[in-house]
N, C-alpha and C. Protein backbone atom coordinates (compact mmCIF):
# COMPACT_ATOMS: atom_id res chain seq x y z
N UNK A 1 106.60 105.31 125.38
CA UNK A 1 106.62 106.75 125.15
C UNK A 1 105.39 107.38 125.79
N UNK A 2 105.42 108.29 126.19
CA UNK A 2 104.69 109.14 126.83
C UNK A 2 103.48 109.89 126.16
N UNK A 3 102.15 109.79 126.51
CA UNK A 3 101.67 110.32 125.59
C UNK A 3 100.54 111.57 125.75
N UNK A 4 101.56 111.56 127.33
CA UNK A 4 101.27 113.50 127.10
C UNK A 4 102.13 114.67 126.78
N UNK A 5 101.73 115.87 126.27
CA UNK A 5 102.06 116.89 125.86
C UNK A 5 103.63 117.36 126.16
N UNK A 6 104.36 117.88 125.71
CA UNK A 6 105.04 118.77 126.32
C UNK A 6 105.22 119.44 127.24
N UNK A 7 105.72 120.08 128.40
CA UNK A 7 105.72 121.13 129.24
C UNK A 7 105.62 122.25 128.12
N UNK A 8 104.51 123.23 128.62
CA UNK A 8 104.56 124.31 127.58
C UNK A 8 104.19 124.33 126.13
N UNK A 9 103.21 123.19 125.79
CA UNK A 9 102.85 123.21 125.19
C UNK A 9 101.17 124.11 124.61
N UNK A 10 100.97 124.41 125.81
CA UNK A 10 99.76 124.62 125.86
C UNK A 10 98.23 123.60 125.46
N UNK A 11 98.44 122.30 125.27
CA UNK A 11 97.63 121.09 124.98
C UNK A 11 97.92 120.31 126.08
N UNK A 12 96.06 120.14 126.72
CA UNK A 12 95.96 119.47 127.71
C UNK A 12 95.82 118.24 127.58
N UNK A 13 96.79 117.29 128.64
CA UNK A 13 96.43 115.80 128.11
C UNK A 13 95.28 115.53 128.39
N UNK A 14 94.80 114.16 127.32
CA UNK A 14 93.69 114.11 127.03
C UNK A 14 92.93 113.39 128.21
N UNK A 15 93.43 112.94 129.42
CA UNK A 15 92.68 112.30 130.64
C UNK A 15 92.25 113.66 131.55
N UNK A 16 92.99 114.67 131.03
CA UNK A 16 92.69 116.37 132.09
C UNK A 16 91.74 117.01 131.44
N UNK A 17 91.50 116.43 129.71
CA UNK A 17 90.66 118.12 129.37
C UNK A 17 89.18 117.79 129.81
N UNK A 18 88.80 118.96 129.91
CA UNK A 18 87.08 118.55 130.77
C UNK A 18 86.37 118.41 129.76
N UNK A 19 86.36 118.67 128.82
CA UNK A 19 85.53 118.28 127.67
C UNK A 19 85.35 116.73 127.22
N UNK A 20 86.39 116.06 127.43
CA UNK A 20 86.85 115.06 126.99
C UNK A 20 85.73 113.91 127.14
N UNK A 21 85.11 113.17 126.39
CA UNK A 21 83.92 112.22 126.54
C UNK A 21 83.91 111.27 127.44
N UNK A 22 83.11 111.23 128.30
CA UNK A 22 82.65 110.54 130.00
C UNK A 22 82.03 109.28 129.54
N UNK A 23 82.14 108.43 130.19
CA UNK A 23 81.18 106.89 129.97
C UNK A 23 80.14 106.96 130.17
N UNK A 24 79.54 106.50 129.40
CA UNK A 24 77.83 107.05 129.96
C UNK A 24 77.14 106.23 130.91
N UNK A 25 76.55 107.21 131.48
CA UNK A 25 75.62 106.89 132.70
C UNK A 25 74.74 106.05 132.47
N UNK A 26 74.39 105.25 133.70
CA UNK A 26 73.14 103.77 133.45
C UNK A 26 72.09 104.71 133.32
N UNK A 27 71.36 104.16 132.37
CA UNK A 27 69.35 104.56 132.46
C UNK A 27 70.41 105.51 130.72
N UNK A 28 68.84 106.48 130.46
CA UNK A 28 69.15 107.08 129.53
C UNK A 28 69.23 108.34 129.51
N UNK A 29 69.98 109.09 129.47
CA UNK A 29 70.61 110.69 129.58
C UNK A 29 70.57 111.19 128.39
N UNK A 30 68.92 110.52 127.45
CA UNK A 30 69.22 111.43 126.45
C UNK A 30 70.03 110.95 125.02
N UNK A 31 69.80 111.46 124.20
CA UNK A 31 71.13 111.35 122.67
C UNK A 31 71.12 112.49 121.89
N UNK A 32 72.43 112.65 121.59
CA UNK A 32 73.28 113.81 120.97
C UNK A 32 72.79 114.07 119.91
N UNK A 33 71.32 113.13 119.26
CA UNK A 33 71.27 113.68 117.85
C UNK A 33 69.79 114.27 118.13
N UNK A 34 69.52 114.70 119.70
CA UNK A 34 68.25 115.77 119.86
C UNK A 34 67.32 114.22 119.67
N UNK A 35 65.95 114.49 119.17
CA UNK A 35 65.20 113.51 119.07
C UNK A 35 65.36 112.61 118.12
N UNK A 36 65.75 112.71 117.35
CA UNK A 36 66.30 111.71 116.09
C UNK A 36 66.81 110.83 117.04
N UNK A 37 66.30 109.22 116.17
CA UNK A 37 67.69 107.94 116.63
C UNK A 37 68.82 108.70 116.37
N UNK A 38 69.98 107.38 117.04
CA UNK A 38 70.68 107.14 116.83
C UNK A 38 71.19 106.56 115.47
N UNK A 39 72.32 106.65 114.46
CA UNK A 39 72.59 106.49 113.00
C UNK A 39 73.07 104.62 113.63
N UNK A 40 72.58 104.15 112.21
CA UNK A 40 73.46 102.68 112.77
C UNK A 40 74.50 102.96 113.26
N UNK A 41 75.43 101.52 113.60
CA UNK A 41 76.42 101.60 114.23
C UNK A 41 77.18 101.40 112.74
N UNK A 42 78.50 102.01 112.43
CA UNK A 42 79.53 101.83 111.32
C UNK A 42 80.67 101.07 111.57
N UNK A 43 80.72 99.94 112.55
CA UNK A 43 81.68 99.51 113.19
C UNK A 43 82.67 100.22 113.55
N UNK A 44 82.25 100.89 114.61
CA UNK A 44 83.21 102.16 116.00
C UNK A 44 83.66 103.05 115.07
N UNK A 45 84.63 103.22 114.85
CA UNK A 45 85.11 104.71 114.12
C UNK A 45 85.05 104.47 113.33
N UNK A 46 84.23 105.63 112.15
CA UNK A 46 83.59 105.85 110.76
C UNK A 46 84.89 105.92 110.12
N UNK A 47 85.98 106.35 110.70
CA UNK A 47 87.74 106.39 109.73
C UNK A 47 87.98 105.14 110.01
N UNK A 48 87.46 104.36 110.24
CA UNK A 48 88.32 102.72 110.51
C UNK A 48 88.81 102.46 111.42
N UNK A 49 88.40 101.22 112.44
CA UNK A 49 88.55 100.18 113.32
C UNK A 49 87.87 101.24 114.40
N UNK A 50 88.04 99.81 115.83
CA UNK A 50 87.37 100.73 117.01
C UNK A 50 87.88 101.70 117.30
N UNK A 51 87.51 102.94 117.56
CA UNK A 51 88.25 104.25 118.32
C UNK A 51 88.74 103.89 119.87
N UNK A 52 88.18 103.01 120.51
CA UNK A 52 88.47 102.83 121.63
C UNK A 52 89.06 101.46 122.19
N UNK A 53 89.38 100.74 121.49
CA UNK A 53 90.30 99.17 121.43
C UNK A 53 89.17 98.50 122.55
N UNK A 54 88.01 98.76 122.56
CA UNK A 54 87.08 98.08 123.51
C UNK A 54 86.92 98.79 124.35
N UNK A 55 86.23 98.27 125.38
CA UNK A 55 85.66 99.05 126.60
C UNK A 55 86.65 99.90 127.07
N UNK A 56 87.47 101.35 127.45
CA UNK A 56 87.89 101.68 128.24
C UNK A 56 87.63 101.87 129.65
N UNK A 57 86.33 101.84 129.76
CA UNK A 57 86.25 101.88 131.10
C UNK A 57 85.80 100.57 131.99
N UNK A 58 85.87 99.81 131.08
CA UNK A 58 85.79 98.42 131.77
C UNK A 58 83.99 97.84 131.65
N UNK A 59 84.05 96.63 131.84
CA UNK A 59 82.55 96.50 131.71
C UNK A 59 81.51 95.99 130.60
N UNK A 60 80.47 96.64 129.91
CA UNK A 60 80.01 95.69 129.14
C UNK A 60 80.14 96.02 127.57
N UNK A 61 80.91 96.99 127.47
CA UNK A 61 81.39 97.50 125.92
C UNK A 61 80.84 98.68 125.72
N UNK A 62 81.88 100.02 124.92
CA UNK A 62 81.52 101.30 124.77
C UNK A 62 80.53 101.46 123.99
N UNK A 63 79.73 101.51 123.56
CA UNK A 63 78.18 101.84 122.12
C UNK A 63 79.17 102.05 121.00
N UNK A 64 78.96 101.79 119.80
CA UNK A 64 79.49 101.54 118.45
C UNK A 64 79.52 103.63 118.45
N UNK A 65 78.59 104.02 118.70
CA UNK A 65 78.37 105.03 118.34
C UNK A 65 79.25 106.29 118.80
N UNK A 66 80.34 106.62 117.86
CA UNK A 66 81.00 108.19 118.66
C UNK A 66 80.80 109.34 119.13
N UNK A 67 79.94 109.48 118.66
CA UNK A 67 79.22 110.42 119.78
C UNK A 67 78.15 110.29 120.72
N UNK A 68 78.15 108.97 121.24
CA UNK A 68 77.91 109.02 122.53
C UNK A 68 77.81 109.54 123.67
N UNK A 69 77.97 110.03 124.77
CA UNK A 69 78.33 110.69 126.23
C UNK A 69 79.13 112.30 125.62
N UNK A 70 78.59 112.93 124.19
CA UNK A 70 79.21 114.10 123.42
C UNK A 70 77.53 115.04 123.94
N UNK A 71 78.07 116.28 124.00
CA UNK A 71 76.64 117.13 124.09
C UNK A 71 76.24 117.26 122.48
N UNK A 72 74.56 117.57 121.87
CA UNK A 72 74.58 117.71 120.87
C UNK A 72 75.21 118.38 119.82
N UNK A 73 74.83 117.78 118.42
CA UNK A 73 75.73 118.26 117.47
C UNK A 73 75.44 120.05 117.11
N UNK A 74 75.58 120.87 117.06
CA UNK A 74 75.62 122.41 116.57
C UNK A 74 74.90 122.55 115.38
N UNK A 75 73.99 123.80 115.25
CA UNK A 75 73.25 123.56 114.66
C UNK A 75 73.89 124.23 113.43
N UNK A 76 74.14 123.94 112.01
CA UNK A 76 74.93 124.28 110.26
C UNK A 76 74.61 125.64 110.52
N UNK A 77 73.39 126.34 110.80
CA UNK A 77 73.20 127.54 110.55
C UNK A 77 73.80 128.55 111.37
N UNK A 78 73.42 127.94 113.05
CA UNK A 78 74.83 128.58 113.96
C UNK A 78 76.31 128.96 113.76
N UNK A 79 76.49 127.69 113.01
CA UNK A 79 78.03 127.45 112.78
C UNK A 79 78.37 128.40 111.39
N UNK A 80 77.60 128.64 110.61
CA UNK A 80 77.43 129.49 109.21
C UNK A 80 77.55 130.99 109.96
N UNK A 81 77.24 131.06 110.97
CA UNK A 81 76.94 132.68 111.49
C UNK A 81 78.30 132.95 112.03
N UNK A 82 79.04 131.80 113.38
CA UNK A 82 79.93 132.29 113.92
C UNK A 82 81.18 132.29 112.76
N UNK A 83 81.36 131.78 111.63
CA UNK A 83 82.33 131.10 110.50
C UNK A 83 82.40 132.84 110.13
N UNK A 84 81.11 132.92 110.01
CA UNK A 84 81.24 134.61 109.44
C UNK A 84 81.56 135.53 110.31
N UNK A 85 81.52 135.78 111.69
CA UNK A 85 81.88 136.66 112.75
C UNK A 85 83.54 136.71 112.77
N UNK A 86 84.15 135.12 112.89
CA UNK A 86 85.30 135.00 112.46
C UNK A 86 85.94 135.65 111.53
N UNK A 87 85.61 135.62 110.78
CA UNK A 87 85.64 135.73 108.79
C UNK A 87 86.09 137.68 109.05
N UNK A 88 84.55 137.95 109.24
CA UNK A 88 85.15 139.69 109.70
C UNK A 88 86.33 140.15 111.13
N UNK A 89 85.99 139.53 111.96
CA UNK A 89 87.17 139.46 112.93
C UNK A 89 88.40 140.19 112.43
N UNK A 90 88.95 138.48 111.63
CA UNK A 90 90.68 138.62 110.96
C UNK A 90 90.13 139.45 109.87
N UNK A 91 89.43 139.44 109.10
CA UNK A 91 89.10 140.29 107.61
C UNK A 91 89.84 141.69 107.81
N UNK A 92 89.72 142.29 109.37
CA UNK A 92 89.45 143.36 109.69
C UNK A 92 91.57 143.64 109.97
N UNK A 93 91.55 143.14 110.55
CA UNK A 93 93.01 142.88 110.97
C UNK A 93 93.83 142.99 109.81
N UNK A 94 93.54 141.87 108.48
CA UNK A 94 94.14 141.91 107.41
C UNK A 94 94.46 143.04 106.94
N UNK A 95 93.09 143.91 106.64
CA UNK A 95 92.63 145.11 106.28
C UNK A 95 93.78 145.73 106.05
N UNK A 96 94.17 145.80 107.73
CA UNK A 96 94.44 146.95 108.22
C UNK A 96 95.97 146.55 108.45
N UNK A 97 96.59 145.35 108.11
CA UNK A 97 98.22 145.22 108.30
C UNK A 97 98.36 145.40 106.48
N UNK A 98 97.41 144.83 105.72
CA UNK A 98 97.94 145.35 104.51
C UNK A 98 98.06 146.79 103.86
N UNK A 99 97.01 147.39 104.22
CA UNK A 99 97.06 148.94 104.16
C UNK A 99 98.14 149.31 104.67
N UNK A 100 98.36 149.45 106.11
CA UNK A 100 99.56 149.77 106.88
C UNK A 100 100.55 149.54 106.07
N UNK A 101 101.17 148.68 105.52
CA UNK A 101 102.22 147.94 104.66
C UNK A 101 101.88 148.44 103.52
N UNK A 102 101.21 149.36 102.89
CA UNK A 102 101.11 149.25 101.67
C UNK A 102 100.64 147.99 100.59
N UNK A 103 100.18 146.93 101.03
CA UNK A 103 99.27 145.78 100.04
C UNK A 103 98.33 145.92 99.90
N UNK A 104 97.98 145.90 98.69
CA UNK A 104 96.36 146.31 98.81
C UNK A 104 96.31 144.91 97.81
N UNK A 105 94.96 145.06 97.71
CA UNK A 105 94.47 143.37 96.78
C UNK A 105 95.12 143.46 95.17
N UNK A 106 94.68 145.01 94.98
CA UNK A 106 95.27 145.27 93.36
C UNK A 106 95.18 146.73 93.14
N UNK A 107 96.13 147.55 92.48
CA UNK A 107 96.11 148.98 92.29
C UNK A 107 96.04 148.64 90.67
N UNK A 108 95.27 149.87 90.42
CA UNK A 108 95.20 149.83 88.93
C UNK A 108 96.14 151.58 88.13
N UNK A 109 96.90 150.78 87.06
CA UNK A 109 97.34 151.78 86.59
C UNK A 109 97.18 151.68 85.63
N UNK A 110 96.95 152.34 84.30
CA UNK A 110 96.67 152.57 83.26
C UNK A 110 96.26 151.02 82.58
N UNK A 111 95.44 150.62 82.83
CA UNK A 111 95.17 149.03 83.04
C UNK A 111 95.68 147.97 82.88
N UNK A 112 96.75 148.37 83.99
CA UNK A 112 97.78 147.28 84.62
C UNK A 112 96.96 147.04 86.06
N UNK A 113 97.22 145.75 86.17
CA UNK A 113 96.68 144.98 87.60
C UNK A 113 98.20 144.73 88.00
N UNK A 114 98.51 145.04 89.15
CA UNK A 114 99.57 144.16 89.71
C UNK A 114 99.38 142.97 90.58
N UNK A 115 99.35 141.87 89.92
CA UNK A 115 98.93 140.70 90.88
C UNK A 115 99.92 140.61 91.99
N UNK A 116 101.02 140.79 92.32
CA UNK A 116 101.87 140.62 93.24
C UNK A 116 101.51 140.91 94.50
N UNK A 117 101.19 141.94 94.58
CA UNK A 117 100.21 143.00 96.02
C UNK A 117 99.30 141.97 96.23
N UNK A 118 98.10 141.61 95.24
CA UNK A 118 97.53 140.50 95.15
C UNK A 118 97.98 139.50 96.05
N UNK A 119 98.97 138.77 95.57
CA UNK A 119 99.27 137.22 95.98
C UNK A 119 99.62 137.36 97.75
N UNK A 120 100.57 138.85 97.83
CA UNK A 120 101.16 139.29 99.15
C UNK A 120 99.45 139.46 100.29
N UNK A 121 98.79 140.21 99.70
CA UNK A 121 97.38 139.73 100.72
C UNK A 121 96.91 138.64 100.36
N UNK A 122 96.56 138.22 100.03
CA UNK A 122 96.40 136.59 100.08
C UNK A 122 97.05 135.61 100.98
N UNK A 123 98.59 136.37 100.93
CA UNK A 123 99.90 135.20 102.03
C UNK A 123 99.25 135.38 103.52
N UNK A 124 99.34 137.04 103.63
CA UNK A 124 98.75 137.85 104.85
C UNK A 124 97.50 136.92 105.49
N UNK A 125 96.60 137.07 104.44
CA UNK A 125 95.05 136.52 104.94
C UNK A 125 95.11 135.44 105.17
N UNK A 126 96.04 134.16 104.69
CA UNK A 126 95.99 132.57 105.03
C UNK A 126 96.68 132.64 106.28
N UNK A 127 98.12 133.43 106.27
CA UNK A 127 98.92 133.51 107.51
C UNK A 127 97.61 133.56 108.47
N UNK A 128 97.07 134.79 108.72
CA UNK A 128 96.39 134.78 110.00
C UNK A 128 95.20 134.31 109.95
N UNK A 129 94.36 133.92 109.21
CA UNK A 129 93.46 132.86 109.44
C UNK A 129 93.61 131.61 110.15
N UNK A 130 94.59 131.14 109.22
CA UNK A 130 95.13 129.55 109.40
C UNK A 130 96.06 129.69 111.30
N UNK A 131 96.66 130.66 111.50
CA UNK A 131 97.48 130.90 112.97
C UNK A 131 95.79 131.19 113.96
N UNK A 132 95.27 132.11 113.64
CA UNK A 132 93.84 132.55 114.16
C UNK A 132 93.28 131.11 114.77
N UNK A 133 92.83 130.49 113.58
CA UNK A 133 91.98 129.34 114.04
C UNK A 133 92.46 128.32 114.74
N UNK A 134 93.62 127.96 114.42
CA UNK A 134 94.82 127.04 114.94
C UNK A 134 94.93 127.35 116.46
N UNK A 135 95.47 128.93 116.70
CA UNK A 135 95.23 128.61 118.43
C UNK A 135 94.40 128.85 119.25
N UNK A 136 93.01 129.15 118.27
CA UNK A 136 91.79 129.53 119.37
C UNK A 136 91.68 127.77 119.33
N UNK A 137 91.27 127.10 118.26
CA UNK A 137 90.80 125.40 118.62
C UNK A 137 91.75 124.65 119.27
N UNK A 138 93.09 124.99 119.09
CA UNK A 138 93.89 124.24 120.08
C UNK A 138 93.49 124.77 121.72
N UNK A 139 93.57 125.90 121.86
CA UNK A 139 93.55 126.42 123.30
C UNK A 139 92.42 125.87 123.86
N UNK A 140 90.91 125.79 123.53
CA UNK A 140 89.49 125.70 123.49
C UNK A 140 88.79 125.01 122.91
N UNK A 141 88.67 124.78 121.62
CA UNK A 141 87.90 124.27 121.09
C UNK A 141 87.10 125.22 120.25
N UNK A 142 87.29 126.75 120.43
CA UNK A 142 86.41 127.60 119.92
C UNK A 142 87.30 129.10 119.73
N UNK A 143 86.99 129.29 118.65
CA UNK A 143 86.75 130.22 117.95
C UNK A 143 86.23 131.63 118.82
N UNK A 144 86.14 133.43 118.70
CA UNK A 144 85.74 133.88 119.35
C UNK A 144 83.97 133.47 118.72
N UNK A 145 84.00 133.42 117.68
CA UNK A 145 82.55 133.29 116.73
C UNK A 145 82.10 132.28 117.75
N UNK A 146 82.67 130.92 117.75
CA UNK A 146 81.89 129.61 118.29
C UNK A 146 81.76 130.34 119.62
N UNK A 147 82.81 130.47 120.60
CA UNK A 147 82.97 130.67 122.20
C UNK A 147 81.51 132.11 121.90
N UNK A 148 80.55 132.88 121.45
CA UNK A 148 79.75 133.77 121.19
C UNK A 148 78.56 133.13 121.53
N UNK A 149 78.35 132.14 120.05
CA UNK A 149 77.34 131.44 119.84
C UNK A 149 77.43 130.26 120.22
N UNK A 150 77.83 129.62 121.68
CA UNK A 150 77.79 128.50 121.97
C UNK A 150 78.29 127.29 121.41
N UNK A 151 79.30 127.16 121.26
CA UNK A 151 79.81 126.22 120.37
C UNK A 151 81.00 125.66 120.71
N UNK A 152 81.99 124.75 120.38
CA UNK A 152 83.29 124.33 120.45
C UNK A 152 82.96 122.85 119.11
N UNK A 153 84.88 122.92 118.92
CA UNK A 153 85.18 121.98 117.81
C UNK A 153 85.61 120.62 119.09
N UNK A 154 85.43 119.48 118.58
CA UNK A 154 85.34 118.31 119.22
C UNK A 154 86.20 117.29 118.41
N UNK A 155 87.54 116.36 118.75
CA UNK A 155 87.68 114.69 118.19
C UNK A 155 86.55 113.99 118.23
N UNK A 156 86.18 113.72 117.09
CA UNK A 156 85.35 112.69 117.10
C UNK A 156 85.32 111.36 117.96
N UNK A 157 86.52 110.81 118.12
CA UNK A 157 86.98 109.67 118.55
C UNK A 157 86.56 109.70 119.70
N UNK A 158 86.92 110.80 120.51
CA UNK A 158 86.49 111.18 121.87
C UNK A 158 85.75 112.43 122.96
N UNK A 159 85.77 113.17 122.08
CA UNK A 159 85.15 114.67 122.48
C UNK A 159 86.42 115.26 123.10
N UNK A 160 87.52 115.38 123.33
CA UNK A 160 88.22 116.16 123.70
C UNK A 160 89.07 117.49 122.92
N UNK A 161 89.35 118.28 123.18
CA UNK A 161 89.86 119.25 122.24
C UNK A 161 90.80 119.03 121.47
N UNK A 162 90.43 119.14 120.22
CA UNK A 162 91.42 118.76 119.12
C UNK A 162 93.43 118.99 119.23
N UNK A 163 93.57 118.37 119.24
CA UNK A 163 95.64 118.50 119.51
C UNK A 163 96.04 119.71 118.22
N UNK A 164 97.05 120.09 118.26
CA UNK A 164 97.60 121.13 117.14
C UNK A 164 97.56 120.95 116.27
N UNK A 165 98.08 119.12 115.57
CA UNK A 165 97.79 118.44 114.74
C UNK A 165 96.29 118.65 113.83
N UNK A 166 95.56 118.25 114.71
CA UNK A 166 94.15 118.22 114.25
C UNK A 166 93.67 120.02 113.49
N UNK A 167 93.89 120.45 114.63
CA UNK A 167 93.61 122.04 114.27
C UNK A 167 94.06 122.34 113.50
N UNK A 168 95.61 122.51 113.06
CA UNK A 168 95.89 122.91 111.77
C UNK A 168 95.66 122.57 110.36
N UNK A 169 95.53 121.14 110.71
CA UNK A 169 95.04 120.38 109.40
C UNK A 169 93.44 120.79 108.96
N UNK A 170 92.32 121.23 109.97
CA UNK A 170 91.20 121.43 109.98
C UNK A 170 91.71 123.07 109.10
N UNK A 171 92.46 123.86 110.09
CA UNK A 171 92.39 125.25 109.37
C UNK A 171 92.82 125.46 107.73
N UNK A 172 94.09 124.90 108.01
CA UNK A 172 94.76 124.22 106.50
C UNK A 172 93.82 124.42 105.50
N UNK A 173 92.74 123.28 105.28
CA UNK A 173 91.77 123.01 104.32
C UNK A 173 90.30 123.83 104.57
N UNK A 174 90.13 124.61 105.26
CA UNK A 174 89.14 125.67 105.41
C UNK A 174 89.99 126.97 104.70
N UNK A 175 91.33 127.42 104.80
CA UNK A 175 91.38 128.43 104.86
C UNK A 175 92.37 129.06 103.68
N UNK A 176 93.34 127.61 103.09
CA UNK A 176 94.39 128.33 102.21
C UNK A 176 93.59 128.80 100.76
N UNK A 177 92.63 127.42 100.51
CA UNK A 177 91.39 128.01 99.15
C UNK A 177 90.84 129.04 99.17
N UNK A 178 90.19 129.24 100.40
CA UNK A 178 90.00 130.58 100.72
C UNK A 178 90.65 132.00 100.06
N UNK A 179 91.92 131.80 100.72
CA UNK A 179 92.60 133.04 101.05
C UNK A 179 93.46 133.09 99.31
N UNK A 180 93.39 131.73 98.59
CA UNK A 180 94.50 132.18 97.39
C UNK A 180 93.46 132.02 95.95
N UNK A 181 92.33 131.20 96.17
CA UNK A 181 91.71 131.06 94.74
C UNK A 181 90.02 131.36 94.64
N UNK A 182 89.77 130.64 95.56
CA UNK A 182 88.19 130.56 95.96
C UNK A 182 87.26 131.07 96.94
N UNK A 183 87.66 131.78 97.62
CA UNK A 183 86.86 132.66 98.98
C UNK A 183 85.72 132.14 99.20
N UNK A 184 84.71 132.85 98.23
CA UNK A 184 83.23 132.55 98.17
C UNK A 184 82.55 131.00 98.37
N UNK A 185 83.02 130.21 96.97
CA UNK A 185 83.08 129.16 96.50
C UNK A 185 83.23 128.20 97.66
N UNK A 186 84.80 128.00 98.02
CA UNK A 186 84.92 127.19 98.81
C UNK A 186 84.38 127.18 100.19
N UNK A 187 84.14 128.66 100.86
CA UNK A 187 83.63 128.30 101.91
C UNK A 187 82.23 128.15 101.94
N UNK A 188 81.57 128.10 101.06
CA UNK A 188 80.14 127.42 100.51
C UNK A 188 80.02 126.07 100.81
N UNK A 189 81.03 125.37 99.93
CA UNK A 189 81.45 124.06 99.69
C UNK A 189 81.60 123.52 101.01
N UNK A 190 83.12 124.20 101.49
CA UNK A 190 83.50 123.25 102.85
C UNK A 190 82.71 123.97 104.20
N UNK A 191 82.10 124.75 104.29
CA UNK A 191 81.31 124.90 105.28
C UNK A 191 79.82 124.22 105.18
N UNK A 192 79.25 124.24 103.93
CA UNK A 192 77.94 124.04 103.80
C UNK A 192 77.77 122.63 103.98
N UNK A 193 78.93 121.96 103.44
CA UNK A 193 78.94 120.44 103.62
C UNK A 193 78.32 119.95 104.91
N UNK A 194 78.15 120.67 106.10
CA UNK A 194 77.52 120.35 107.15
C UNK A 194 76.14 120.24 107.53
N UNK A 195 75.63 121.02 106.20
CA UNK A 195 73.88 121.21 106.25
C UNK A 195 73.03 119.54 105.46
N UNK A 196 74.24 118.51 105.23
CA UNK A 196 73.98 117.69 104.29
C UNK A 196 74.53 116.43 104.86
N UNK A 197 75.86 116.42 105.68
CA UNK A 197 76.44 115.49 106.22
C UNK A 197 75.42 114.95 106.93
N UNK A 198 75.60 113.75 106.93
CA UNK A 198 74.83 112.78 107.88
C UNK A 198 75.77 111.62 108.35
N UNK A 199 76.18 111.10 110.11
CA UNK A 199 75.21 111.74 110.10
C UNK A 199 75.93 112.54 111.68
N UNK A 200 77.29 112.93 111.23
CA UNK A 200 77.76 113.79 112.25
C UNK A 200 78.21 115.57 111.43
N UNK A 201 77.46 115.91 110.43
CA UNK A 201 77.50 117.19 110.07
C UNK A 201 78.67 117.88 109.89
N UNK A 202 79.99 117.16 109.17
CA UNK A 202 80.65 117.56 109.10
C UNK A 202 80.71 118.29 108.36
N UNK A 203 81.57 119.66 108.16
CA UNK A 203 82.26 120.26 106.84
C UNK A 203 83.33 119.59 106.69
N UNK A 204 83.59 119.42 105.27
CA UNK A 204 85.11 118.89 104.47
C UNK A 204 86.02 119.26 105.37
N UNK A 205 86.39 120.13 105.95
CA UNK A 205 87.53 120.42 106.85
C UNK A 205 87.53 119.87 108.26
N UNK A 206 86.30 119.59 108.90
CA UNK A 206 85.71 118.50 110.04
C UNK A 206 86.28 116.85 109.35
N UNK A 207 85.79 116.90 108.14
CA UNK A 207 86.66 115.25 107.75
C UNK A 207 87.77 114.89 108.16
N UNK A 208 88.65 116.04 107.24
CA UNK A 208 90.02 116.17 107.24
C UNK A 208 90.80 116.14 108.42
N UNK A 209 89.75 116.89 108.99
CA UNK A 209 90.93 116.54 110.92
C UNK A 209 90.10 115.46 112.08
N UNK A 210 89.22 114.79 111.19
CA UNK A 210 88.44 114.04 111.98
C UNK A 210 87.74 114.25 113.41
N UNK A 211 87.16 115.88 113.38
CA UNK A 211 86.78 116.60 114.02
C UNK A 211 84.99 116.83 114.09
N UNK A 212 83.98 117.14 115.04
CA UNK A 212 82.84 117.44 114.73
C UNK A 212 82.49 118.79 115.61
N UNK A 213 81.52 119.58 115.60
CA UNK A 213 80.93 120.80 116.23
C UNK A 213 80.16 120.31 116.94
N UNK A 214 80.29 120.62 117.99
CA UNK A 214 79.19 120.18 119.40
C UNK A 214 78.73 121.88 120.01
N UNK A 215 77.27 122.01 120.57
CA UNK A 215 76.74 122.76 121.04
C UNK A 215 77.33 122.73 122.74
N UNK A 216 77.36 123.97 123.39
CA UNK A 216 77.95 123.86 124.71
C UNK A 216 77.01 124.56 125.78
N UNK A 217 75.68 124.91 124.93
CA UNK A 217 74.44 125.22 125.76
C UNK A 217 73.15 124.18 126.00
């Protein structure tokens, strides 16, 4: 079976995308974690077994380490800024298709709440978050927030731009808590998780799609 894309899919196979992680060069070019070592090795992929079934490129074996031949990791606080540029982006959009439509979060009448209007922006705000993020990281890797502040989302396995798969599952768990129970809370939680991860800085939603943030300056 074939294991590139569709015609028209808009996902580049993964030997075309330019992002995609290069073998690294003899001598030393440096490491992705800035001056810090390198984290031990976790035997090749931290999700289990080698990511790369051995050397792909032939020769004396790929480094245990996945982010290898990756540009550095993005810095939590960067990524906290563009999360929020995003955040108002669609916020703004929502706004303004629920108004238009008549949804508002809650009208009060003689102190009745109607949660329904409620739940209906809520559907609104996951709809286009979760579609939002889904085809800026499929298309790119970035976000307008990240593509701003220098940034793109990365496979761990390999540095190439995450497949649809990956992206949605990443948006999925960033965005439905969000949008139906926890706003504040969770994106504390699953964003902040990156100021603590060690030692590829993931947020909970970077787990989930086995994804990391790489700097592109």
């Amino acid at each position: 079976m074939s294991s590139e894309p569709p015609p028209g899919s808009g996902q580049q196979p993964p030997e075309d995308d330019p992002f995609r992680k290069q073998p690294p060069p003899t001598g030393d070019s440096g490491s992705p974690y800035g001056s810090q070592p390198p984290p031990p090795p976790y035997g090749g992929n931290p999700y289990g077994g080698d990511p790369y079934g051995g050397d792909p490129y032939g020769g004396g074996g790929y480094p245990a380490d996945p982010l290898a031949g990756m540009p550095p990791l993005a810095d939590s606080g960067r990524r906290t800024l563009a999360r929020i540029i995003d955040m108002i982006l669609v916020g703004i959009v929502v706004a303004l298709l629920t108004w238009g439509f008549g949804v508002n979060e809650y009208d009060v009448d003689a102190d009745k709440v109607e949660y329904g209007k409620s739940f209906a922006q809520s559907l609104v705000a996951a709809l286009l978050y979760i579609g939002y993020d889904t085809f800026m990281i499929t298309k790119s890797g970035q976000t307008l927030g990240k593509k701003w502040l220098k940034m793109r989302v990365a496979n761990l396995e390999n540095g190439s731009t995450p497949s649809v798969q990956a992206a949605l599952v990443r948006s999925l768990v960033l965005w439905v808590p969000f949008a139906f129970c926890c706003a504040c809370i969770w994106t504390a939680i699953s964003g902040g998780w990156s100021f603590f991860d060690k030692p590829y800085k993931q947020g909970l939603h970077d787990k989930a799609a086995k994804t990391v943030v790489v700097s592109t300056r």
